[in-house]
N, C-alpha and C. Protein backbone atom coordinates (compact mmCIF):
# COMPACT_ATOMS: atom_id res chain seq x y z
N UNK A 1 17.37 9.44 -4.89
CA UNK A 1 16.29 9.19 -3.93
C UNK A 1 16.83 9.18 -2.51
N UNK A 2 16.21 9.45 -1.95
CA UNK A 2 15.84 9.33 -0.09
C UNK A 2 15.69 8.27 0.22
N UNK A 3 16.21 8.12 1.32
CA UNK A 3 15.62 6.97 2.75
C UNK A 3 16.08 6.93 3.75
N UNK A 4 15.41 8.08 3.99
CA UNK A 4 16.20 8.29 5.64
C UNK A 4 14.48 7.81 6.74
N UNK A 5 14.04 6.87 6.87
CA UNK A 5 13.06 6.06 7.45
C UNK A 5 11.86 6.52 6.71
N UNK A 6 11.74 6.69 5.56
CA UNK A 6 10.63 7.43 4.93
C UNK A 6 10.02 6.16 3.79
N UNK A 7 8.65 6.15 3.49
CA UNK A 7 8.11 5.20 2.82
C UNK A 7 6.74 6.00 2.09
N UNK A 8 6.59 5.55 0.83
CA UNK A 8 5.35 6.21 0.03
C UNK A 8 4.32 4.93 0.16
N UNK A 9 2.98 5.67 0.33
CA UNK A 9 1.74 4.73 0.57
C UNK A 9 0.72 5.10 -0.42
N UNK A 10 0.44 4.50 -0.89
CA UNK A 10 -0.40 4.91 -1.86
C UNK A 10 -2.31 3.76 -1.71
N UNK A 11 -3.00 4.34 -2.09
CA UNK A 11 -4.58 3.66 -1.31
C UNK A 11 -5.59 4.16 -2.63
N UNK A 12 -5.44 3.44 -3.52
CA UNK A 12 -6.42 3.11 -4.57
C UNK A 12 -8.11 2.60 -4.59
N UNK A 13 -8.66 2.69 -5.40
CA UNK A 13 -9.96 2.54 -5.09
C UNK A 13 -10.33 0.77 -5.90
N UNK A 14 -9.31 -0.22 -5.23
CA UNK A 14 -9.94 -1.71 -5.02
C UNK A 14 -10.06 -1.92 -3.78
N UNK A 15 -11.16 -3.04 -3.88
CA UNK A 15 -11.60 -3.24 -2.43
C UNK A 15 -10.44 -3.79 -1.63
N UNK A 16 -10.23 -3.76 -0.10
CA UNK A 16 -9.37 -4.01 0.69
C UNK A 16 -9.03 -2.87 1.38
N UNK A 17 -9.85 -2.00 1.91
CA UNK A 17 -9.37 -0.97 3.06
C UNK A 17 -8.85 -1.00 3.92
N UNK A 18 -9.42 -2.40 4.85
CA UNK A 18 -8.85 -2.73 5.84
C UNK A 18 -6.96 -3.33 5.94
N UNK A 19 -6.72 -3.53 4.21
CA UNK A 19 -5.36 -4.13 4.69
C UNK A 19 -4.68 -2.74 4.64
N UNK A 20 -5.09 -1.55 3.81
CA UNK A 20 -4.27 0.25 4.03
C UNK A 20 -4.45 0.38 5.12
N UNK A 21 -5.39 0.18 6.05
CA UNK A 21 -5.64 0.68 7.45
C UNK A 21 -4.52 0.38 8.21
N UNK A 22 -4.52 -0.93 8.31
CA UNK A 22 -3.54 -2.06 9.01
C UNK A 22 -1.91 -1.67 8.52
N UNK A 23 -1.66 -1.29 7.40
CA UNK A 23 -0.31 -0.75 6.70
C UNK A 23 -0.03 0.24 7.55
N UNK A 24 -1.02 1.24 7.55
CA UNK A 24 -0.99 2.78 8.11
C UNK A 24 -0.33 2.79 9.34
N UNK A 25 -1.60 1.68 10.08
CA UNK A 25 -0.86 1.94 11.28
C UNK A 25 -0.03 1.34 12.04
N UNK A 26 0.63 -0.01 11.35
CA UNK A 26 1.66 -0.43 11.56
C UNK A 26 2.96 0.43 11.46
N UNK A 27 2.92 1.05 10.20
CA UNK A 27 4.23 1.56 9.62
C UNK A 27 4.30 2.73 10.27
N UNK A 28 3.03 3.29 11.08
CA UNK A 28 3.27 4.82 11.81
C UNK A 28 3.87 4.07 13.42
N UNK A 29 3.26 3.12 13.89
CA UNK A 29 3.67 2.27 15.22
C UNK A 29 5.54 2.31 15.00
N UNK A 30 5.85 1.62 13.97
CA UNK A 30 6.98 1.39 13.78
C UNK A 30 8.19 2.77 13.66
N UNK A 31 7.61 3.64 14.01
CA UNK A 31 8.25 4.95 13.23
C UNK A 31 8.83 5.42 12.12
N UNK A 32 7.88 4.79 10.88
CA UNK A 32 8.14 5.03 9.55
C UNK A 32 7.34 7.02 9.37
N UNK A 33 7.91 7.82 8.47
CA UNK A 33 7.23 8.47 8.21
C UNK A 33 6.80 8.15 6.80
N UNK A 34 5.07 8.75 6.61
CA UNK A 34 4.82 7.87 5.32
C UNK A 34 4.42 9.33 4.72
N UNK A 35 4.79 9.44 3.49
CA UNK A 35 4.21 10.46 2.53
C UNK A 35 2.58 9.25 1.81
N UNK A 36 1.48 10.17 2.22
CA UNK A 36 0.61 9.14 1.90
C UNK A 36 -0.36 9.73 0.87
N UNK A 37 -1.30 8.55 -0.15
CA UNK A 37 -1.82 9.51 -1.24
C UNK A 37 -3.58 8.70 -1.56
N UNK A 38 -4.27 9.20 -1.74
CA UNK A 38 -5.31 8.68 -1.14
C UNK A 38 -6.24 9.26 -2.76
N UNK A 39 -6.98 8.18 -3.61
CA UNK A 39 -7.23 8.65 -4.90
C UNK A 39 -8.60 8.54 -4.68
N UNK A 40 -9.61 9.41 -5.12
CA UNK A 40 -10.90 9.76 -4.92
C UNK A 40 -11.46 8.28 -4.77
N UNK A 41 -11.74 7.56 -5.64
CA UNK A 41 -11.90 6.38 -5.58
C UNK A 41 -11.93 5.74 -4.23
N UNK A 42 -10.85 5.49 -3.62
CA UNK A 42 -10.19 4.99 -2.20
C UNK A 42 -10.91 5.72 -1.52
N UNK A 43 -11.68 6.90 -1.48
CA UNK A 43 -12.26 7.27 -0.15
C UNK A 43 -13.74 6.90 -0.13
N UNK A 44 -14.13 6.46 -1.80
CA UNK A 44 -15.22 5.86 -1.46
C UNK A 44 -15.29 4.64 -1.31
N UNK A 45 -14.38 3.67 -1.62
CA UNK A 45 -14.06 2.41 -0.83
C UNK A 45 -13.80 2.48 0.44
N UNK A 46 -13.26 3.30 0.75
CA UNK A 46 -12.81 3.64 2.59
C UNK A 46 -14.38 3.51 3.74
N UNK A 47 -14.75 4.36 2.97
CA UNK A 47 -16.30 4.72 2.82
C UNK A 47 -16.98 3.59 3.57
N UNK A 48 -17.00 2.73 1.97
CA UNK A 48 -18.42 1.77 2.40
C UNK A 48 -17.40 0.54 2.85
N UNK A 49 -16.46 0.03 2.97
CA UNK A 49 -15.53 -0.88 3.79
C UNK A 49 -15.92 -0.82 5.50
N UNK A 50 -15.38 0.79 5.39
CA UNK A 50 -15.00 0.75 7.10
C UNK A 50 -15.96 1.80 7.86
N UNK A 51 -16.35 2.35 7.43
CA UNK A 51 -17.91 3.49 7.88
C UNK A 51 -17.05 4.69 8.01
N UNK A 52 -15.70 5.08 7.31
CA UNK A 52 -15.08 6.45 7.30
C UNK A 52 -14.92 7.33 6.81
N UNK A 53 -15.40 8.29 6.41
CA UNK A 53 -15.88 9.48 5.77
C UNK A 53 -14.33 10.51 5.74
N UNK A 54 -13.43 10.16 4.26
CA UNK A 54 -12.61 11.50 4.59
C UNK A 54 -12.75 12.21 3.12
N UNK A 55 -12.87 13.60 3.56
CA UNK A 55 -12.73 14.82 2.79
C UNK A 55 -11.40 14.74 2.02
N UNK A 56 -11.98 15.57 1.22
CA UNK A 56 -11.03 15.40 -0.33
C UNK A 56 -9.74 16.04 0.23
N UNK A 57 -9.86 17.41 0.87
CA UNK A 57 -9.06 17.87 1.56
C UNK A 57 -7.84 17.21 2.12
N UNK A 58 -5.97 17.33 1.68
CA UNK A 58 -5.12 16.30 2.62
C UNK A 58 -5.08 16.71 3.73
N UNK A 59 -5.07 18.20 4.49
CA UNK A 59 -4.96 17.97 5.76
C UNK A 59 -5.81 17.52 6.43
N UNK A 60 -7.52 17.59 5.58
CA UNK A 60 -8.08 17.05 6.53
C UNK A 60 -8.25 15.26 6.71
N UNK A 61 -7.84 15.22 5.22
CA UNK A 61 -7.64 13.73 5.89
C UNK A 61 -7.03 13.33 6.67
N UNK A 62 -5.92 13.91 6.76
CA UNK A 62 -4.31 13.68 7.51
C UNK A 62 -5.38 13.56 8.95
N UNK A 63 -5.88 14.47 9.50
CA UNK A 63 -6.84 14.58 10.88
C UNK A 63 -7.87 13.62 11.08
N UNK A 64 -8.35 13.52 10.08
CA UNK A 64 -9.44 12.25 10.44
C UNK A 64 -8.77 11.26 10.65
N UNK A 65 -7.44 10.65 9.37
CA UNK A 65 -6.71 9.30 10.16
C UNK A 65 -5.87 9.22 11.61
N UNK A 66 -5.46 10.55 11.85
CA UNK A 66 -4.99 10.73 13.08
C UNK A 66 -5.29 10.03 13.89
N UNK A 67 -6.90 10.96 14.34
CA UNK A 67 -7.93 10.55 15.13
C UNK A 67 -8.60 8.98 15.20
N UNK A 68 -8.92 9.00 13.94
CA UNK A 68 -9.62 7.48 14.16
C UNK A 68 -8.67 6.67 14.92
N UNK A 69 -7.12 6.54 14.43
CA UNK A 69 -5.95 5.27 14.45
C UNK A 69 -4.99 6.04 15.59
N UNK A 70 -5.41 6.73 15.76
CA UNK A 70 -4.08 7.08 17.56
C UNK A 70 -2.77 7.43 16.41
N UNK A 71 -2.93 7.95 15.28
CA UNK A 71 -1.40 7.54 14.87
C UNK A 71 -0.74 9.12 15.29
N UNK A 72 0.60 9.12 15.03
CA UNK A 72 1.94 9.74 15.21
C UNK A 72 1.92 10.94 13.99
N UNK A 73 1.14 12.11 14.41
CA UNK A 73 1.43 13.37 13.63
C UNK A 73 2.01 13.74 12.79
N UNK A 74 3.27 13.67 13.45
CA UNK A 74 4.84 14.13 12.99
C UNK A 74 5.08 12.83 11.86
N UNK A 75 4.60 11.95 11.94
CA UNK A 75 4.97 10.90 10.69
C UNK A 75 3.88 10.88 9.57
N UNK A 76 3.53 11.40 9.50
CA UNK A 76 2.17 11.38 8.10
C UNK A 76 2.17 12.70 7.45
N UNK A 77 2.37 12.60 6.23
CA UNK A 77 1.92 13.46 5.46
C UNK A 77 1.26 13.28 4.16
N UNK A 78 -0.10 13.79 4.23
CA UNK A 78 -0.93 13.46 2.52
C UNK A 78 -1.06 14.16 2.15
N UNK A 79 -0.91 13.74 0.68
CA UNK A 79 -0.63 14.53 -0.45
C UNK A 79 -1.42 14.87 -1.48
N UNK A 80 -2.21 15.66 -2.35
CA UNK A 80 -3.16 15.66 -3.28
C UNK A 80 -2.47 15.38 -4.57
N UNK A 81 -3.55 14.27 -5.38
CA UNK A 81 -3.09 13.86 -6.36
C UNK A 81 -3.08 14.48 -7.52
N UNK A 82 -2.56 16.15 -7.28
CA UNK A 82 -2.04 16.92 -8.35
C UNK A 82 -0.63 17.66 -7.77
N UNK A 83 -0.40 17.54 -6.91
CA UNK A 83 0.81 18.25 -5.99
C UNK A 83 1.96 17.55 -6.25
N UNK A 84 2.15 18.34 -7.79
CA UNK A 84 3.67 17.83 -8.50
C UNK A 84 5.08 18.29 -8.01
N UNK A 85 4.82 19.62 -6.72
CA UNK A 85 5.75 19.77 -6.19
C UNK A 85 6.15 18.55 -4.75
N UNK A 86 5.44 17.89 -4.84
CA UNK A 86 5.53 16.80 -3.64
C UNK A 86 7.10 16.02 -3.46
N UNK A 87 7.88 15.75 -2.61
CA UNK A 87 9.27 15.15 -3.21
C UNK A 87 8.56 13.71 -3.63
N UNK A 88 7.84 12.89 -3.49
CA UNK A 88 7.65 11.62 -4.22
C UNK A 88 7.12 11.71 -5.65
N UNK A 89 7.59 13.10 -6.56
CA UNK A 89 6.95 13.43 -7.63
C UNK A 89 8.64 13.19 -8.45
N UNK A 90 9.82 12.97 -7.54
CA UNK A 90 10.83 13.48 -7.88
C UNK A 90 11.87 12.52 -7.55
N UNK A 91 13.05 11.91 -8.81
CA UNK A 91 13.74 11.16 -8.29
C UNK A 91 14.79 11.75 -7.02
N UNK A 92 14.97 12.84 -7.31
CA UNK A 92 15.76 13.54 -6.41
C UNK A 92 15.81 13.51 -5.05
N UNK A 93 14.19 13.05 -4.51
CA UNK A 93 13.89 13.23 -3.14
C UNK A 93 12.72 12.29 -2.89
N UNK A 94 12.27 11.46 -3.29
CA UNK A 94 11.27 10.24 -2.99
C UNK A 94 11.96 9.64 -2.69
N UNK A 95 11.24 8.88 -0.99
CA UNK A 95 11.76 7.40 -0.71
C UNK A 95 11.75 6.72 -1.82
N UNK A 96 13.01 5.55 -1.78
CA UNK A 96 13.23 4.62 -2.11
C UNK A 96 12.29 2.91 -2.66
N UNK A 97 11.23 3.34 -1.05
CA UNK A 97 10.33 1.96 -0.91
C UNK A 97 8.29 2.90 -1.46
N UNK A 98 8.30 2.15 -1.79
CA UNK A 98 6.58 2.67 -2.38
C UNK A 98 5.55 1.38 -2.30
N UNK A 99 4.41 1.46 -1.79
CA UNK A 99 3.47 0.43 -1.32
C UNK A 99 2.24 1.11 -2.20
N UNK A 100 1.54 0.21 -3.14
CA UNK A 100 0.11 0.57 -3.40
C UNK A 100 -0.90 -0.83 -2.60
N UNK A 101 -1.23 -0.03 -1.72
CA UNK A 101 -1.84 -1.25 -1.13
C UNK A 101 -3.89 -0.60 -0.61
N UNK A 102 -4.97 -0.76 -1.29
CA UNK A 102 -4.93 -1.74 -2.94
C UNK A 102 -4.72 -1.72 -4.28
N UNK A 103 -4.08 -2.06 -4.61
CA UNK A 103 -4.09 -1.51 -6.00
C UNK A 103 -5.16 -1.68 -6.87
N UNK A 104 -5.34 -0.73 -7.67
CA UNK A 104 -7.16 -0.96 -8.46
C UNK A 104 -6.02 -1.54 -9.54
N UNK A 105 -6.89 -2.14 -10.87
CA UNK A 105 -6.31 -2.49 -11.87
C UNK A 105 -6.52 -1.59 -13.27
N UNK A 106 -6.77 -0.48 -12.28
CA UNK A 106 -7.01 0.87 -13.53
C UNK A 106 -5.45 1.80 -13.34
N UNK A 107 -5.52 1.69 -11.65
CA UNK A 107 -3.39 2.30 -11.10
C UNK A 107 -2.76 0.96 -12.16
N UNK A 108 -3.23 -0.23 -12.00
CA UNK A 108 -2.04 -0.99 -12.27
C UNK A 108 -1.94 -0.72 -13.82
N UNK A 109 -2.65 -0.62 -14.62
CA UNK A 109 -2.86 -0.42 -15.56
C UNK A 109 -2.09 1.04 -16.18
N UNK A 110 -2.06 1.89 -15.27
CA UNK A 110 -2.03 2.88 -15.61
C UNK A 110 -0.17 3.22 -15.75
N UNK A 111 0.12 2.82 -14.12
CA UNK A 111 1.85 2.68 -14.05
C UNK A 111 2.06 1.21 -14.90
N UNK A 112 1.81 0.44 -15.81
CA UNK A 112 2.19 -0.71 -16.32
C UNK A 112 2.82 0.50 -18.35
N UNK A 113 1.79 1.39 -18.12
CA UNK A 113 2.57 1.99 -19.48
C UNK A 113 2.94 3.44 -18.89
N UNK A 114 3.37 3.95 -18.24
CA UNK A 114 4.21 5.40 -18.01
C UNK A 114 2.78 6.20 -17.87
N UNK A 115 1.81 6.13 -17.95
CA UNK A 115 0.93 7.27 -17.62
C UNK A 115 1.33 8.41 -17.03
N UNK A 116 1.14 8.22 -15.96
CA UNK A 116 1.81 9.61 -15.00
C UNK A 116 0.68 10.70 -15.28
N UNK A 117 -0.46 10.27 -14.77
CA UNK A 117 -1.52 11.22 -15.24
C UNK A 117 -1.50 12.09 -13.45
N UNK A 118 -1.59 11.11 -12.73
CA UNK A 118 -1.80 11.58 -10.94
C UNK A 118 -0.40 11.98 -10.24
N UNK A 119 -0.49 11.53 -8.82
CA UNK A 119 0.61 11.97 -8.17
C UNK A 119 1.22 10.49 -7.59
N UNK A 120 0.51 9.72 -7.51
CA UNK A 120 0.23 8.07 -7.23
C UNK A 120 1.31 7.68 -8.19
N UNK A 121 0.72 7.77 -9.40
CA UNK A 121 0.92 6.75 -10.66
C UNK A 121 2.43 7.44 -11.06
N UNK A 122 2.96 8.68 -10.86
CA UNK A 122 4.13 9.68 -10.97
C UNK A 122 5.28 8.87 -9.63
N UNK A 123 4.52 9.04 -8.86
CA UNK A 123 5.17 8.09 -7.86
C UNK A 123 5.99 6.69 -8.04
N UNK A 124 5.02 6.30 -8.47
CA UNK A 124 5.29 4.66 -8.81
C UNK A 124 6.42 5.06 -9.81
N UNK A 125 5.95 5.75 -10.86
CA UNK A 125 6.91 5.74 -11.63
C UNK A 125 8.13 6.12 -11.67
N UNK A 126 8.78 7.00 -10.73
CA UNK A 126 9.53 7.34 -10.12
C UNK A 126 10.06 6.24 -9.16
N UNK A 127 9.83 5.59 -8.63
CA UNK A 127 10.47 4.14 -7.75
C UNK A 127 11.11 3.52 -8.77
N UNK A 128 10.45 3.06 -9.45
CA UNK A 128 10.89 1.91 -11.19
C UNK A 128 11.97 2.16 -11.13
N UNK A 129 11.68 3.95 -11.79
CA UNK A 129 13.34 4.28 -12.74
C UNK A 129 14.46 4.45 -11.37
N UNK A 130 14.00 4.38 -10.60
CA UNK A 130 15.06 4.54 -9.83
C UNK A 130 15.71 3.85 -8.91
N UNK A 131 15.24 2.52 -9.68
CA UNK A 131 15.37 0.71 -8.72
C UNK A 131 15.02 0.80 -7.98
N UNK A 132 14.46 1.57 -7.02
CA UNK A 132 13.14 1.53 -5.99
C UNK A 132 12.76 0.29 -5.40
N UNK A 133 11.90 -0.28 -4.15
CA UNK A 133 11.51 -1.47 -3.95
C UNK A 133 9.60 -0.85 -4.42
N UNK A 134 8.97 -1.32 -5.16
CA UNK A 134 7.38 -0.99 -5.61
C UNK A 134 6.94 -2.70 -5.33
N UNK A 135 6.17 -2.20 -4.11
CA UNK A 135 5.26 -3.61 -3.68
C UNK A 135 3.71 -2.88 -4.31
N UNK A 136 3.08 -3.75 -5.23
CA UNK A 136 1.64 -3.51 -5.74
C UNK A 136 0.94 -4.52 -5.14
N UNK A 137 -0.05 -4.42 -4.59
CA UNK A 137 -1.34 -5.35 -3.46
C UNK A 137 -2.31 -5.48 -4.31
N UNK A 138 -2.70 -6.09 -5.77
CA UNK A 138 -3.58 -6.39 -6.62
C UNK A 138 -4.60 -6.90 -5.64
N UNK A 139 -6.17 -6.32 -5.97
CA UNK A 139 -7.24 -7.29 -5.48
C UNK A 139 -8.67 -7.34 -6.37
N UNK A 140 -8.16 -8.15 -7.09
CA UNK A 140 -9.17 -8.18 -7.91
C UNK A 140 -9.26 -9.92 -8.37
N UNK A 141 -10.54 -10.22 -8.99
CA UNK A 141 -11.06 -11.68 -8.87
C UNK A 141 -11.98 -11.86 -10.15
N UNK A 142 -11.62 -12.73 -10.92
CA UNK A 142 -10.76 -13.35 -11.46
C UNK A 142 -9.36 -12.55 -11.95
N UNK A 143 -8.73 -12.74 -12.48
CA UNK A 143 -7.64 -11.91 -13.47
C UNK A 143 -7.90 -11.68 -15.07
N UNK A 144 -8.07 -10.80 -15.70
CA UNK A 144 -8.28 -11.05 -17.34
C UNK A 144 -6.88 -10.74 -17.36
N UNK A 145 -6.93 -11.73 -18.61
CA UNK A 145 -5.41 -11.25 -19.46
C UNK A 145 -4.47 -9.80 -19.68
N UNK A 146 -5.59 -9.43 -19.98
CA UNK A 146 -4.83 -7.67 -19.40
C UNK A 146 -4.33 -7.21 -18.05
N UNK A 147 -4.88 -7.74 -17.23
CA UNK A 147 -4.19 -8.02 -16.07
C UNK A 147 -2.85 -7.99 -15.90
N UNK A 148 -2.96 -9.59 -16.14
CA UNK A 148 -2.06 -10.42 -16.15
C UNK A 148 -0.53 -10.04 -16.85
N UNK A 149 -1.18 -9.29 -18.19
CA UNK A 149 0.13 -8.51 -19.11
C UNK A 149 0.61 -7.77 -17.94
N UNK A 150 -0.58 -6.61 -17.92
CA UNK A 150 0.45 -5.43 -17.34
C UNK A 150 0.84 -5.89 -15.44
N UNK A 151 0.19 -6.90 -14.74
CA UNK A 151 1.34 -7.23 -13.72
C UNK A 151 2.76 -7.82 -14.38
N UNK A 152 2.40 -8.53 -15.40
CA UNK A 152 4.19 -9.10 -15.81
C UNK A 152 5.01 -7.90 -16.33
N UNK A 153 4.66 -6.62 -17.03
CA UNK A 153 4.95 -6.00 -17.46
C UNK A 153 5.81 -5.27 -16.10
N UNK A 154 4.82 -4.88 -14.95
CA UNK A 154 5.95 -4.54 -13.92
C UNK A 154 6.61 -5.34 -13.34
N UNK A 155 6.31 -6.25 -12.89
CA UNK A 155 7.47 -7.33 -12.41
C UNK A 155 8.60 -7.31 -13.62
N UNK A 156 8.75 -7.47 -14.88
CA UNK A 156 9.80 -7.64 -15.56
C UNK A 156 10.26 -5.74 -15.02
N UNK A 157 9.86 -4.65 -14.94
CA UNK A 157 10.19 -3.59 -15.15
C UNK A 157 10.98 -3.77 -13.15
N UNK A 158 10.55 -4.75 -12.04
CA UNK A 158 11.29 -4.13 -10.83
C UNK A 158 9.97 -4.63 -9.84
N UNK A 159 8.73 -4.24 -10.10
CA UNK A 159 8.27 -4.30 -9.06
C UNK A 159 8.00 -5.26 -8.57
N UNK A 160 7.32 -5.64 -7.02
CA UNK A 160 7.01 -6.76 -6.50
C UNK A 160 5.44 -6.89 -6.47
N UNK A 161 4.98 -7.44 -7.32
CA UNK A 161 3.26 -8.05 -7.36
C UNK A 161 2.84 -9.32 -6.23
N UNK A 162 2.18 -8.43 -5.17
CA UNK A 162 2.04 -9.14 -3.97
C UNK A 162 0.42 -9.44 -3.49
N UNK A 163 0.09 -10.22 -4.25
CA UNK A 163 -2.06 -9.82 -4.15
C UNK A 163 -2.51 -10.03 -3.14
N UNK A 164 -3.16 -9.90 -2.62
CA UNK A 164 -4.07 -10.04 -1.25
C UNK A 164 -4.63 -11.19 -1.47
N UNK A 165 -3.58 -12.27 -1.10
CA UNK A 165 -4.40 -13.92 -1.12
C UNK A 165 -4.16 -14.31 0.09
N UNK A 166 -4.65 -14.01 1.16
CA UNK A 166 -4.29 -14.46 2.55
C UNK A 166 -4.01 -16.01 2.34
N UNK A 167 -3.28 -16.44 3.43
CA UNK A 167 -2.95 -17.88 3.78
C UNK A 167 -4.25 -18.49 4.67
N UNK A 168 -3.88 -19.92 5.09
CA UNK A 168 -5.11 -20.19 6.10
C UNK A 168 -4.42 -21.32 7.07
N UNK A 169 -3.10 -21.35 6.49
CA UNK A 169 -2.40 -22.42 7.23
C UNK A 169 -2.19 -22.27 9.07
N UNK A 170 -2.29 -21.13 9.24
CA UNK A 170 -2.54 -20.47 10.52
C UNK A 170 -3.79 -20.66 11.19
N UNK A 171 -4.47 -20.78 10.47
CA UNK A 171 -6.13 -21.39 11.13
C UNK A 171 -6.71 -20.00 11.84
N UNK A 172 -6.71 -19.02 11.14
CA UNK A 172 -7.33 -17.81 11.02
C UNK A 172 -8.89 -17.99 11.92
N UNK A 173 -8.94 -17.14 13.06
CA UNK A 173 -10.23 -17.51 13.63
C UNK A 173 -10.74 -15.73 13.08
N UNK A 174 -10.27 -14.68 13.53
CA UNK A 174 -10.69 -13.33 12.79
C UNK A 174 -10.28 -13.23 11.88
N UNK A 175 -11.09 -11.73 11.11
CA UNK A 175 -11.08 -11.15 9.78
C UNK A 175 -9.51 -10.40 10.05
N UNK A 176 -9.17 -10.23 11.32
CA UNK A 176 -7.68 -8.99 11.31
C UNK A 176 -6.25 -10.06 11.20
N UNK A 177 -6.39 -10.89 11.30
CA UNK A 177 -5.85 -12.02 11.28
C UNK A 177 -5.00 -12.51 9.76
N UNK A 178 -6.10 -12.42 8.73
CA UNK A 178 -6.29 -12.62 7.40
C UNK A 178 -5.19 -11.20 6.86
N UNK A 179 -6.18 -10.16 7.31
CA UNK A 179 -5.41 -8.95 6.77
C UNK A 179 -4.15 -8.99 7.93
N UNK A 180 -3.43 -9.25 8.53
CA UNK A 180 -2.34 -9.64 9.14
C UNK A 180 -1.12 -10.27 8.14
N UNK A 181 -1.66 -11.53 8.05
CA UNK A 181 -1.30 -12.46 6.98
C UNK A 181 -0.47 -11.12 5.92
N UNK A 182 -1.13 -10.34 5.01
CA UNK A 182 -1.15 -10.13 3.82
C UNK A 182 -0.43 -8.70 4.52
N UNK A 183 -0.19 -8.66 5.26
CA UNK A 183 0.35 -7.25 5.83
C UNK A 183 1.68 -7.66 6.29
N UNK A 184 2.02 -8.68 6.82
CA UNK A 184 3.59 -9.41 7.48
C UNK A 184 3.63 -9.65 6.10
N UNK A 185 3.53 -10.00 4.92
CA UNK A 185 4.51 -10.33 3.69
C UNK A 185 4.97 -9.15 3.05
N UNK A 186 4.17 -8.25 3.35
CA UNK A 186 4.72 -6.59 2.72
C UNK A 186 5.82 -6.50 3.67
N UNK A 187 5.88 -6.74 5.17
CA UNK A 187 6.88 -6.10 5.69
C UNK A 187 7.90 -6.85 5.18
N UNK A 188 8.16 -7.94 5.25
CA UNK A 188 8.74 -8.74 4.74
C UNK A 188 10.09 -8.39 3.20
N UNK A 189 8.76 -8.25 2.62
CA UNK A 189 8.96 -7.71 1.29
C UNK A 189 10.29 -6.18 1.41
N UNK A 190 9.84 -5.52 1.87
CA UNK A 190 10.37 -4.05 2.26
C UNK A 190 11.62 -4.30 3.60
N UNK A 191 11.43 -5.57 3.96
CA UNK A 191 13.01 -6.16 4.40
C UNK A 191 12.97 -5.60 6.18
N UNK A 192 11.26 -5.12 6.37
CA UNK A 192 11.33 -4.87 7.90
C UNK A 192 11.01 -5.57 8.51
N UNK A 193 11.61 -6.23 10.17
CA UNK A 193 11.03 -6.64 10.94
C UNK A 193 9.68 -6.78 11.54
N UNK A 194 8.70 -7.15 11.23
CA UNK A 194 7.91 -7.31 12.17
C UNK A 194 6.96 -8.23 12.20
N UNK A 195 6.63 -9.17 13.38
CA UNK A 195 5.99 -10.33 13.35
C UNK A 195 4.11 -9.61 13.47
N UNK A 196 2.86 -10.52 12.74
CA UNK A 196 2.15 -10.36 12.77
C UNK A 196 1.56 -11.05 12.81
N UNK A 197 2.28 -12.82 12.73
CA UNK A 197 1.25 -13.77 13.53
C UNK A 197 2.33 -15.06 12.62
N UNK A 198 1.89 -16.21 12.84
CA UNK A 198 2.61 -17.36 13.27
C UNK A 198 3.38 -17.35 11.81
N UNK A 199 4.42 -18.09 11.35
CA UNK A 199 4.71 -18.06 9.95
C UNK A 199 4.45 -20.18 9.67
N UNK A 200 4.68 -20.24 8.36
CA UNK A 200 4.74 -21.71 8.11
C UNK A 200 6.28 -22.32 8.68
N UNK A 201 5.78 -23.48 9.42
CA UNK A 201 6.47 -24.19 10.00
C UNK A 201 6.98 -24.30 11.56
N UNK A 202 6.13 -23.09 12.11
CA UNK A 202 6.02 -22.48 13.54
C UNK A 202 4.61 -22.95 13.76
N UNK A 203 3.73 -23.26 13.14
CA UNK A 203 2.33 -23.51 13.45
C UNK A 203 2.14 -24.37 13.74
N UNK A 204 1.36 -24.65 15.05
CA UNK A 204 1.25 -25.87 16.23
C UNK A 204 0.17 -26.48 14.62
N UNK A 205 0.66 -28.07 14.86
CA UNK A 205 0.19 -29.42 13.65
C UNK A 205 -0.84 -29.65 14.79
N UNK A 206 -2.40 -29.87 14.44
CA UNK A 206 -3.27 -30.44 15.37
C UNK A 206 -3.44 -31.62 15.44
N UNK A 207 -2.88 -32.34 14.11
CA UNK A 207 -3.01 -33.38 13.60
C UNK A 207 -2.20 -34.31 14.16
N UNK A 208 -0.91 -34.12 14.57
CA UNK A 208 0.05 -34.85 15.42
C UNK A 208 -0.38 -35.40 16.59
């Protein structure tokens, strides 16, 4: 595998658009280039989340996120989830670090037994075998037991199961705030710098 500043993004169809948005364009701010993969599903969550309409088409998605998010050209590339020539199809040449951020529990489900039906789930699977860092962003409410198996199933296999449970110890007055929260623990996670709002034990006590 690769890692020469390169990171796989992957954007499933559970709710939480806004925290892929916030990923996107952090990690393009930061000068990550992201090989990114966007599953039919996810664009109709994208959809009715954020009022954004992208075509099945990757370049044209690649243009619509451009545009909407000011982001950095030269660092994005999406991928269709049959494009087995992609290097994140391949231990040989996939970054190292892989983000499904949201993860539906049909992906989790799916990379929890080797599927490898998409280019997503080939992905993931490809990080695993290759000690990879795989942060999964579960958002789903309650958990059934099947769940629950196949998140333990990847955590025992490597990955990091990181759900979208924002904190509140920060005293969150916006919604970007929340998805902040849940966006500084991925960086975290993936071992990069960057602050996105107060951490525990830095937070002014009102109570004092």
């Amino acid at each position: 595998m690769v890692d020469d500043h390169q990171i796989s993004l992957a954007i499933t169809g559970a709710s939480g658009a806004p925290y892929a948005a916030r990923l996107l364009s952090v990690l393009n701010k930061e000068g990550y280039f992201i090989n990114l993969m966007i599953s039919d599903a996810a664009r109709i969550v994208i959809a009715s989340e954020m009022n954004i309409s992208l075509p099945a088409n990757p370049e044209k998605i690649a243009a619509t996120l451009i545009e909407k998010f000011s982001l950095d050209a030269s660092l994005l590339k999406v991928w269709s989830k049959d494009n087995w020539f992609s290097p994140v199809a391949s231990g040989s040449s996939a970054p190292s670090q892989m983000i499904i951020c949201p993860c539906s529990t049909g992906t989790l489900s799916a990379i929890a037994t080797g599927a490898s039906n998409n280019l997503i789930e080939r992905a993931a699977d490809v990080v695993l075998k290759e000690k990879g860092t795989l942060i999964v962003v579960p958002r789903e409410t309650p958990y059934s037991t099947i769940h629950l198996e196949n998140m333990l199933t990847l955590a025992r296999a490597g990955a990091t199961i990181l759900p979208a449970s924002p904190g509140f110890y920060h005293q969150p007055q916006e919604i970007e705030q929340l998805v902040d929260f849940i966006i500084g623990r991925i960086f975290d996670h993936l071992k990069i710098k960057v602050e996105l709002g107060p951490r525990w034990g830095y937070v002014k006590n009102t109570s004092e």
